[in-house]
Protein backbone atom coordinates (compact mmCIF):
# COMPACT_ATOMS: atom_id res chain seq x y z
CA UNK A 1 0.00 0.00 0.00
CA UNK A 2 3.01 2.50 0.68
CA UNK A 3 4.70 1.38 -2.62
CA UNK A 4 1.06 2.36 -4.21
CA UNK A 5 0.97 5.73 -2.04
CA UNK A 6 4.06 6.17 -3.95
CA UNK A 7 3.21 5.71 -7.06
CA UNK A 8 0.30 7.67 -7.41
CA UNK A 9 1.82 10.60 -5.83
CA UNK A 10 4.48 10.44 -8.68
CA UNK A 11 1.70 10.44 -11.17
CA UNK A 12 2.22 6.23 -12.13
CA UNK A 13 -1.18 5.65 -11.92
CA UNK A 14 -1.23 2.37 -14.01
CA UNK A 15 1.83 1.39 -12.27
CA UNK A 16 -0.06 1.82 -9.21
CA UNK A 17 -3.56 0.58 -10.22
CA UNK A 18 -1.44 -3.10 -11.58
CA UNK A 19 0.15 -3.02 -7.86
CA UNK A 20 -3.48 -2.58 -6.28
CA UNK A 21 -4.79 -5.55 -8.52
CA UNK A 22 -2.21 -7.84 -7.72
CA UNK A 23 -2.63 -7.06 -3.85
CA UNK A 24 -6.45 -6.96 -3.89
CA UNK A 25 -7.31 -9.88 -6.11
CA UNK A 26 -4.24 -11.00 -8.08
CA UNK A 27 -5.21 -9.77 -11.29
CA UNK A 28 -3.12 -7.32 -13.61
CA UNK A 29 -4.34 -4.51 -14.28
CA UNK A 30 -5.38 -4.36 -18.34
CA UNK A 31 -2.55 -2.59 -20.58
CA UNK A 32 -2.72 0.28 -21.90
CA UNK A 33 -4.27 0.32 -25.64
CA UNK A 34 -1.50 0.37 -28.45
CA UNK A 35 -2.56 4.15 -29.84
CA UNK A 36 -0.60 6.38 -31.39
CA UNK A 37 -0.65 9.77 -29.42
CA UNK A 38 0.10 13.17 -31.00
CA UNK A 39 2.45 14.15 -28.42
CA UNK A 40 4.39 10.61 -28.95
CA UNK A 41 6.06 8.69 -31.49
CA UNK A 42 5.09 5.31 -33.28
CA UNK A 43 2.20 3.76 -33.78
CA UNK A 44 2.75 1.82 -30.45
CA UNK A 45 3.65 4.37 -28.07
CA UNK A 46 1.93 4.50 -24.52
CA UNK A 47 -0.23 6.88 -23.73
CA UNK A 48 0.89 9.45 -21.30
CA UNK A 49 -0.37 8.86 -17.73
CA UNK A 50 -3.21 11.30 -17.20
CA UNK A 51 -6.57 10.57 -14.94
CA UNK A 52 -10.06 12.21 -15.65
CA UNK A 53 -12.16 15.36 -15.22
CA UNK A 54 -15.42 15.70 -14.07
CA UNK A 55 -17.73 17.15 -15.56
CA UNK A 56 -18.36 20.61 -13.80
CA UNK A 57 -22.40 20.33 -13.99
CA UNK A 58 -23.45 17.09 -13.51
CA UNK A 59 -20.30 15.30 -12.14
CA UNK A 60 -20.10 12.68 -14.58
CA UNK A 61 -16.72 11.49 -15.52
CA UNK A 62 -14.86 12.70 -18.24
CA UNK A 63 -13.03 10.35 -20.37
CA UNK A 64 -9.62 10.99 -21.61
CA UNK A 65 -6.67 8.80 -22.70
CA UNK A 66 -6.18 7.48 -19.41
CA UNK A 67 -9.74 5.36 -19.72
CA UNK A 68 -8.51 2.45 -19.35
CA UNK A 69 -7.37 2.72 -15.60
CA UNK A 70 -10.23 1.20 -13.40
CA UNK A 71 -12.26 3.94 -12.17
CA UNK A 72 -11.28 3.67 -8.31
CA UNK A 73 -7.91 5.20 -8.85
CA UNK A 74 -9.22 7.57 -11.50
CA UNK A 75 -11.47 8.43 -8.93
CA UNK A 76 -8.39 9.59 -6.24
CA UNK A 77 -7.19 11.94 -8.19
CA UNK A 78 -10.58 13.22 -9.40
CA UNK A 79 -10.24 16.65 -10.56
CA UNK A 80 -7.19 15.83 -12.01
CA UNK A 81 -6.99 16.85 -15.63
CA UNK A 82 -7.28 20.20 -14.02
CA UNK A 83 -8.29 23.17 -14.90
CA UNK A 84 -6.40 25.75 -18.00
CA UNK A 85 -4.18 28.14 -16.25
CA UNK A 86 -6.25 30.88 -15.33
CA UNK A 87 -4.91 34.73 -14.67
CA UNK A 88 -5.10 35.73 -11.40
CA UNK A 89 -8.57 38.00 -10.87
CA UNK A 90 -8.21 41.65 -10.82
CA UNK A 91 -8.26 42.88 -7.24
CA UNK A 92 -10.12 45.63 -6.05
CA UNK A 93 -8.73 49.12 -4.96
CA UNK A 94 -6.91 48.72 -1.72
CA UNK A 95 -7.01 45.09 -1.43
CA UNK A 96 -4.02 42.52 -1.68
CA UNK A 97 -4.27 39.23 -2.53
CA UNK A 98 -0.26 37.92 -1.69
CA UNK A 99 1.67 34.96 -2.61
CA UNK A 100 3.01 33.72 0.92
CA UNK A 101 5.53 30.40 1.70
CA UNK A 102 5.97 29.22 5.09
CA UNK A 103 7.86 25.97 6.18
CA UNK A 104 7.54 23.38 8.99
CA UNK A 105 9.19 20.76 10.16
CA UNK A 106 11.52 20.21 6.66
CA UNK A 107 8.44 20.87 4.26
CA UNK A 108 7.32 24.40 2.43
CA UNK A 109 4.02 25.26 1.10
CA UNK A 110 2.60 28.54 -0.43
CA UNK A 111 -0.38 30.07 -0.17
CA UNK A 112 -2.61 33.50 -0.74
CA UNK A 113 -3.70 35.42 1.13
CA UNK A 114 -6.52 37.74 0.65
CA UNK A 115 -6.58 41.08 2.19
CA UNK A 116 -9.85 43.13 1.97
CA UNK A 117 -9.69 46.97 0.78
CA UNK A 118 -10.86 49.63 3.24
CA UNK A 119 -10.13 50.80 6.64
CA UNK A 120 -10.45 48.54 9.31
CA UNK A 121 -10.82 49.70 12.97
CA UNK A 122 -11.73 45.83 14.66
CA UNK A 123 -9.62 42.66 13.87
CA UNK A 124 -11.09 40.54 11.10
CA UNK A 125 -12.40 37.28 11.01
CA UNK A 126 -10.52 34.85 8.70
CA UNK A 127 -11.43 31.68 6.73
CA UNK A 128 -8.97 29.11 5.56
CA UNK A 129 -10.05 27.81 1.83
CA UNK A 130 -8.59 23.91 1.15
CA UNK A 131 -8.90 23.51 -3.05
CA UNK A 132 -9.98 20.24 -4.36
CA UNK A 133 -7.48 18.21 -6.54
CA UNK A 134 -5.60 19.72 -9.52
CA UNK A 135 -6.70 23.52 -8.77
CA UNK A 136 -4.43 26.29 -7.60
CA UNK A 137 -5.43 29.34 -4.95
CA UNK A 138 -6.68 31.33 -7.55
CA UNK A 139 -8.88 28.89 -9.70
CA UNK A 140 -10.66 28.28 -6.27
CA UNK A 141 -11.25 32.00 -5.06
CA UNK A 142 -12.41 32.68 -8.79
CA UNK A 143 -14.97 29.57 -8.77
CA UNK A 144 -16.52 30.66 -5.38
CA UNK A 145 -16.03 34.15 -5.66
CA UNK A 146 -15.18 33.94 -2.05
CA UNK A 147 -13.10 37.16 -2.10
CA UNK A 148 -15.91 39.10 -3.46
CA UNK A 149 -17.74 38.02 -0.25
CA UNK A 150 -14.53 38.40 1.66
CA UNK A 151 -15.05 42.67 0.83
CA UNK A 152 -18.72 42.33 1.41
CA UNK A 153 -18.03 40.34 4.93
CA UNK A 154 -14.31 42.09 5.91
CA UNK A 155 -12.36 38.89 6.27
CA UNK A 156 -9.05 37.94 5.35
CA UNK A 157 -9.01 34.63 3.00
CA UNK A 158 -6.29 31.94 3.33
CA UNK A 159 -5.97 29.59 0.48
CA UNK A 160 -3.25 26.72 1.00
CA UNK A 161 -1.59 25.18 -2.17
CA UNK A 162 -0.75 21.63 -2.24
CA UNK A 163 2.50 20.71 -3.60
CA UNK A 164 3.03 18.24 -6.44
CA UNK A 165 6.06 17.09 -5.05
CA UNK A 166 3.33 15.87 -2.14
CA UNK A 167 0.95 14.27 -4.42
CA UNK A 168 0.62 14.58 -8.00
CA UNK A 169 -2.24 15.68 -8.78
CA UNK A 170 -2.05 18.49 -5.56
CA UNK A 171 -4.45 16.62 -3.98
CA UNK A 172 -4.87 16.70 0.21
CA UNK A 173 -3.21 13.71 1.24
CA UNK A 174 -6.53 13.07 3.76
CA UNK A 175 -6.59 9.17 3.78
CA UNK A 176 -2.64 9.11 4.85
CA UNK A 177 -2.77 8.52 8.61
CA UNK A 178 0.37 10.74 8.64
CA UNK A 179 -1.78 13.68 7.43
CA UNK A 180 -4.90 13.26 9.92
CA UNK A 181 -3.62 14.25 13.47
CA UNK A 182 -2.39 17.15 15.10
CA UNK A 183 0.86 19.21 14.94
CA UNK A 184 1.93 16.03 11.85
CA UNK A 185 1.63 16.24 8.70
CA UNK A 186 -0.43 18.53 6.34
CA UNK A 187 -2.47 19.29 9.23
CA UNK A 188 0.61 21.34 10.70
CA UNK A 189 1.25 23.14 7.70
CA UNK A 190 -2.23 24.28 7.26
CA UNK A 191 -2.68 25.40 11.23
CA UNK A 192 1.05 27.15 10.61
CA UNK A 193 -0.28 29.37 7.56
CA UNK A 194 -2.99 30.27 10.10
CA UNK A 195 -1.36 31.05 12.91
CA UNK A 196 0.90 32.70 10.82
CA UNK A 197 -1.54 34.98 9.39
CA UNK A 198 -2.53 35.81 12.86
CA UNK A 199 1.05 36.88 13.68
CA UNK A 200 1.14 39.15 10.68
CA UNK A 201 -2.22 40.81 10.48
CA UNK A 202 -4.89 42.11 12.66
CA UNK A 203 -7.32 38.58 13.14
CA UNK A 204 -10.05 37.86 15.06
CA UNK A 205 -8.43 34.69 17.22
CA UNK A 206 -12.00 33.90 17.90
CA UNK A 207 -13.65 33.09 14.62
CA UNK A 208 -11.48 31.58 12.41
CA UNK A 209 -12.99 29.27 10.20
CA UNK A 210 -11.93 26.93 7.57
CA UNK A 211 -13.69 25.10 4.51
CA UNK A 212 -12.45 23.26 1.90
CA UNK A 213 -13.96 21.09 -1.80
CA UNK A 214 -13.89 17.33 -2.44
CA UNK A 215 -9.83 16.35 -1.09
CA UNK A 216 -9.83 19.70 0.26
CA UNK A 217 -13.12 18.94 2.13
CA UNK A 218 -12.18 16.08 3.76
CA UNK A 219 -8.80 18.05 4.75
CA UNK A 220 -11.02 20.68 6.15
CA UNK A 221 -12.93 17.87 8.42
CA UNK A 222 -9.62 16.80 9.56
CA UNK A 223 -8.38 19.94 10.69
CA UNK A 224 -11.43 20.91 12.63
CA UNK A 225 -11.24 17.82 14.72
CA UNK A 226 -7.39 18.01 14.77
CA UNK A 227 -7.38 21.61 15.93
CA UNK A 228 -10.78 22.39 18.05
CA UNK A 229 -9.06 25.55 20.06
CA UNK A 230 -8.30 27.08 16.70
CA UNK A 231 -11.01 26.91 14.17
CA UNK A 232 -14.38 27.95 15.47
CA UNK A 233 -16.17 26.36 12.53
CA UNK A 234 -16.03 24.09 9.51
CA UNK A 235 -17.20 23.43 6.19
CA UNK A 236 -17.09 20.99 4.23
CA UNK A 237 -18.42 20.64 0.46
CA UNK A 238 -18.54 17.57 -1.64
CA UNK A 239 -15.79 15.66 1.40
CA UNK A 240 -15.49 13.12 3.41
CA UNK A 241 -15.57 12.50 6.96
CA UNK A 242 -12.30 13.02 9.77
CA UNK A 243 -11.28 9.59 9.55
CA UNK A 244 -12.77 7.82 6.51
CA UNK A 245 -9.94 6.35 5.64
CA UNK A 246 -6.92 4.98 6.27
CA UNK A 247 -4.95 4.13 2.88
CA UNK A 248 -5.25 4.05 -0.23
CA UNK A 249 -7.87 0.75 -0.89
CA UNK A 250 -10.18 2.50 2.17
CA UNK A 251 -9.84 5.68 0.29
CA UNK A 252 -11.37 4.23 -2.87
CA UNK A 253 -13.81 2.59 -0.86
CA UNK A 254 -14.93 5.70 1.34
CA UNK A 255 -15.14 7.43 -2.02
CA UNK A 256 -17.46 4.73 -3.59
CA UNK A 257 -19.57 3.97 -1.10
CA UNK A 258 -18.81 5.79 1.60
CA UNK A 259 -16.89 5.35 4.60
CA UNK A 260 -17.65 1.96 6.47
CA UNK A 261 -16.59 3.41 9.51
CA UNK A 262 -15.52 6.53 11.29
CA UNK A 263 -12.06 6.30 12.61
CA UNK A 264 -11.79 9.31 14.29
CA UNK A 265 -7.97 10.52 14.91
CA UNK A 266 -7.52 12.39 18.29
CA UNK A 267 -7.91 15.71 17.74
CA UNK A 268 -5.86 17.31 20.67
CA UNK A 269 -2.88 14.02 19.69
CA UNK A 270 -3.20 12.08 22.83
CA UNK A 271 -3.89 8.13 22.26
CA UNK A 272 -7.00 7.94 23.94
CA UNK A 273 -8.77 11.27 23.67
CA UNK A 274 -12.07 11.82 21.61
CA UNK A 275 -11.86 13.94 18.83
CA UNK A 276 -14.38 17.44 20.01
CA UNK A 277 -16.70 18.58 17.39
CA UNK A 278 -17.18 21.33 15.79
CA UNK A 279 -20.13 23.50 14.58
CA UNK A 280 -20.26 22.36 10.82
CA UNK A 281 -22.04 23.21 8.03
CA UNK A 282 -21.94 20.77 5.10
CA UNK A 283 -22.91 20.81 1.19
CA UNK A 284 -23.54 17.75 -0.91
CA UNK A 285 -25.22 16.77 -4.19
CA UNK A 286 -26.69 13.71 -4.47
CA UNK A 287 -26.25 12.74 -7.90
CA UNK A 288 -22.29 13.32 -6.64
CA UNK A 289 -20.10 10.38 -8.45
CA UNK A 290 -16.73 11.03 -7.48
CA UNK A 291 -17.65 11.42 -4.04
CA UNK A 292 -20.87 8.71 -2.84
CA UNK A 293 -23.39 11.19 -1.03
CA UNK A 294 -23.15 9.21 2.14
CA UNK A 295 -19.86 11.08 3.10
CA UNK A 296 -22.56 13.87 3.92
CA UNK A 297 -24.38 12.17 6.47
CA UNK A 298 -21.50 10.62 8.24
CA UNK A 299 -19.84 14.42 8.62
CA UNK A 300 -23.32 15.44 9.96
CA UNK A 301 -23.24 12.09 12.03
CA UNK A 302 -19.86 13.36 13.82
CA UNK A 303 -21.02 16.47 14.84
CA UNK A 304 -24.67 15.85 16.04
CA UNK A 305 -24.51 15.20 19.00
CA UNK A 306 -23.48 18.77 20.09
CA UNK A 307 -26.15 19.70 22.36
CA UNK A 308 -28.52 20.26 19.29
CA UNK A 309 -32.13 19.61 20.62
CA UNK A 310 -34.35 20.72 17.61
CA UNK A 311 -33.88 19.69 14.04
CA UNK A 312 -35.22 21.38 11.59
CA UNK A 313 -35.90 20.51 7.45
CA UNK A 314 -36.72 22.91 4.54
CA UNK A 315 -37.07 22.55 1.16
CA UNK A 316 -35.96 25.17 -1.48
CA UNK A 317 -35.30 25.82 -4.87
CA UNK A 318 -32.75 27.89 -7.21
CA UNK A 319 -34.80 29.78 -9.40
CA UNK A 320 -33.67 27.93 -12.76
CA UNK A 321 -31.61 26.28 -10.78
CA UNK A 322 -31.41 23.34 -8.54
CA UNK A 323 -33.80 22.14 -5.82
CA UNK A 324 -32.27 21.52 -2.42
CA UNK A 325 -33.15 20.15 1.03
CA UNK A 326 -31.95 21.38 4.52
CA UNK A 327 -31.62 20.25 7.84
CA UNK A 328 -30.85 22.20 10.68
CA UNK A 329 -29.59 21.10 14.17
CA UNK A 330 -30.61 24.05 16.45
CA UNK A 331 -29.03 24.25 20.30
CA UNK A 332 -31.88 25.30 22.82
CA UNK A 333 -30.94 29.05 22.16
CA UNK A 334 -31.60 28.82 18.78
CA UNK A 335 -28.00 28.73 17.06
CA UNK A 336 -27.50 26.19 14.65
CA UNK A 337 -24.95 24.17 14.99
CA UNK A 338 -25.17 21.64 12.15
CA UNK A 339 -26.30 22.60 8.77
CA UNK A 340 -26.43 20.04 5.58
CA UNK A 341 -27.24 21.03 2.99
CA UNK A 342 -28.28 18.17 -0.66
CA UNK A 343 -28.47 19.45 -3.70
CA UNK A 344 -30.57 17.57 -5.68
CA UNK A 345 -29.49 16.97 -9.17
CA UNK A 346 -26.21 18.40 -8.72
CA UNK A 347 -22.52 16.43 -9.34
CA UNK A 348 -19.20 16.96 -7.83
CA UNK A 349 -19.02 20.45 -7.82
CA UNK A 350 -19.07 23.97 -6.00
CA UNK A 351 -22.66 24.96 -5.46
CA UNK A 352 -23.38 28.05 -6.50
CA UNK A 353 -20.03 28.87 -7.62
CA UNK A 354 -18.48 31.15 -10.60
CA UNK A 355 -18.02 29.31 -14.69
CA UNK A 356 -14.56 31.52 -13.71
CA UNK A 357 -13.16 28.68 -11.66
CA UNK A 358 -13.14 25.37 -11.99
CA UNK A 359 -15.76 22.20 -10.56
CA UNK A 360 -18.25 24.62 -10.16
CA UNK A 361 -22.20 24.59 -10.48
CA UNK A 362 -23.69 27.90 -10.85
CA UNK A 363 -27.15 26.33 -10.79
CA UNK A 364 -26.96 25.36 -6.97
CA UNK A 365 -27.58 27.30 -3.82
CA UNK A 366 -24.77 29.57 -3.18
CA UNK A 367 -23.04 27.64 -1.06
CA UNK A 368 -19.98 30.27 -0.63
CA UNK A 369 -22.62 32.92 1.12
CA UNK A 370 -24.07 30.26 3.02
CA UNK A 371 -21.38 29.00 4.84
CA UNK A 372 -20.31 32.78 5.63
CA UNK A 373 -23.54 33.00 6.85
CA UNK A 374 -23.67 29.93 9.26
CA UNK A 375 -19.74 30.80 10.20
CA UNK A 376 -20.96 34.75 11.78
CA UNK A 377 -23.09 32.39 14.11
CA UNK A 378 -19.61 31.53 16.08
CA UNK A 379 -16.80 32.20 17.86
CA UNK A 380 -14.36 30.30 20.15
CA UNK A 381 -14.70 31.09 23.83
CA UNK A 382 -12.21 33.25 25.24
């Protein structure tokens, strides 16, 4: 399973997926078809290694000369055609939107940071953005527009980028057990761009949120339970739950079908201490085929339990758009601390997001403004 953590990080998927086969159910995995490619010679040549799209408004999957892998490990690095190389958005007078690296423990990552125009008399509230597979900082703040409600709101926007070097297709390494638990991992590069932010700028300490799409969902899960005392809440769109998986063959699995069970890491990093919940608001379609729709209701499942003592259900639509259910998990003084949203007839996609980004479904509820909306309910104590 390493080896194949390996390999697929490298981008040598069929490599990989003939490693999985033989370890699974000693099988090989089928060759690739003898077809001459215009970016290689001889009628013979192999194709390169490339995995699929999906397609932005239903979620289907998008076939490309890598069809011949078995879906399951198309499936992990969904996304991953990526989207064309997009130029940065213009920014608004007196806003910044930076280019930032910081480093821990022997690994870099950059992000952006976005930096609202106008004075500011108060610390701001700030939300950390985790991007789905293949996409950069910027294709995700274009596809939902989430620094156009960052100048609305007044909130600084972090957006992590996930190296290639740490997984090919710059996905969120969330089914390594290495990248699940505190101050390890990803998890400790992510909580280091925050707390660096906070060092730098004026931040609200107290409501600091973080949300991420797909990989970056399920990374988003992980660092809420991971890191309680830092992130007030958490949303998570189109992800999986903290613990879904555990390698690569539960990955696929949790992906499929949805995860079997919920291993939930320690949050706080001690060996017998339950993860602690966070307020959490999540979005999920249900015609969703990268990621089965079941992931929604076992991130709800973690989480509601919090003291919430009426639930609540409504029913909407998007005018031309998509219908939608709700359900609401209210506390006895009427703040909601659950939200899940299903968007029905939607894929594996940002609801409500911009055709500027990638993976997005304008069609949807507007699931950007929503989860600012359920995120000014809370604050850490303090």
């Amino acid at each position: 399973m390493l080896e194949a953590t390996r390999l697929t990080r490298e981008g040598r998927l069929h490599e990989a997926t003939a490693l999985l086969h033989r370890a699974l159910g000693g099988a090989t995995a089928p060759d690739p078809p003898a077809t001459a490619w215009s970016d290689t010679k001889g009628p013979a040549a192999t194709p390169p290694r490339r995995t699929i799209d999906v397609d932005p408004e239903t979620g289907d999957p998008v076939q490309t000369p890598a069809s011949w892998m078995p879906r399951p490990l198309r499936a992990l690095g969904a996304l991953a055609q990526g989207p064309l190389a997009r130029a940065p958005a213009p920014v608004p007078e007196g806003a910044r939107f930076l280019r930032q690296t910081i480093g821990n423990m022997g690994a870099t990552r950059d992000y952006k940071l976005y930096i609202p125009g106008g004075q500011r008399s108060a610390p701001m509230p700030m939300l950390v953005m985790l991007h789905g597979c293949t996409q950069s900082a910027d294709d995700f703040a274009a596809g939902t527009r989430m620094n156009a409600l960052a100048e609305e709101y007044g909130l600084l926007v972090v957006y992590p980028e996930q190296s290639k070097a740490a997984n090919a297709q710059k996905c969120w390494n969330w089914f390594s057990p290495a990248d699940q638990r505190r101050d390890r991992g990803e998890p400790a590069l992510i909580a280091g761009m925050t707390r660096q932010v906070m060092q730098e700028h004026a931040v609200d300490g107290r409501r600091i949120y973080v949300a991420g799409l797909s990989a970056g969902g399920a990374a988003a899960a992980i660092m809420a339970q991971a890191y309680p005392d830092l992130y007030a809440a958490v949303g998570v769109h189109s992800g999986l739950p903290c613990g879904a998986a555990r390698d690569i063959p539960t990955a696929f699995a949790a992906m499929q079908r949805g995860a079997a069970t919920q291993q939930q890491p320690s949050g706080l990093g001690a060996a017998d201490a339950k993860p602690l919940a966070v307020p959490t608001i999540v979005f999920h379609a249900d015609q969703d085929r990268t990621v089965h729709p079941s992931n929604g209701d076992l991130i709800a499942a973690q989480v509601a339990a919090m003291g919430a003592v009426t639930v609540e259900t409504h029913a909407g639509q998007v005018p031309g758009g998509h219908a939608y259910s709700r359900t609401n998990h209210l506390t006895p003084t009427g703040t909601s601390v659950l939200e899940q949203w299903l968007v029905h007839g939607g894929g594996h996609a940002w609801s409500g997001g911009s055709n500027l980004g990638s993976y997005t479904d304008p069609r949807g509820p507007d699931a950007s403004r929503e989860m600012l909306r359920f995120f000014r309910q809370h604050a850490l104590p303090g």
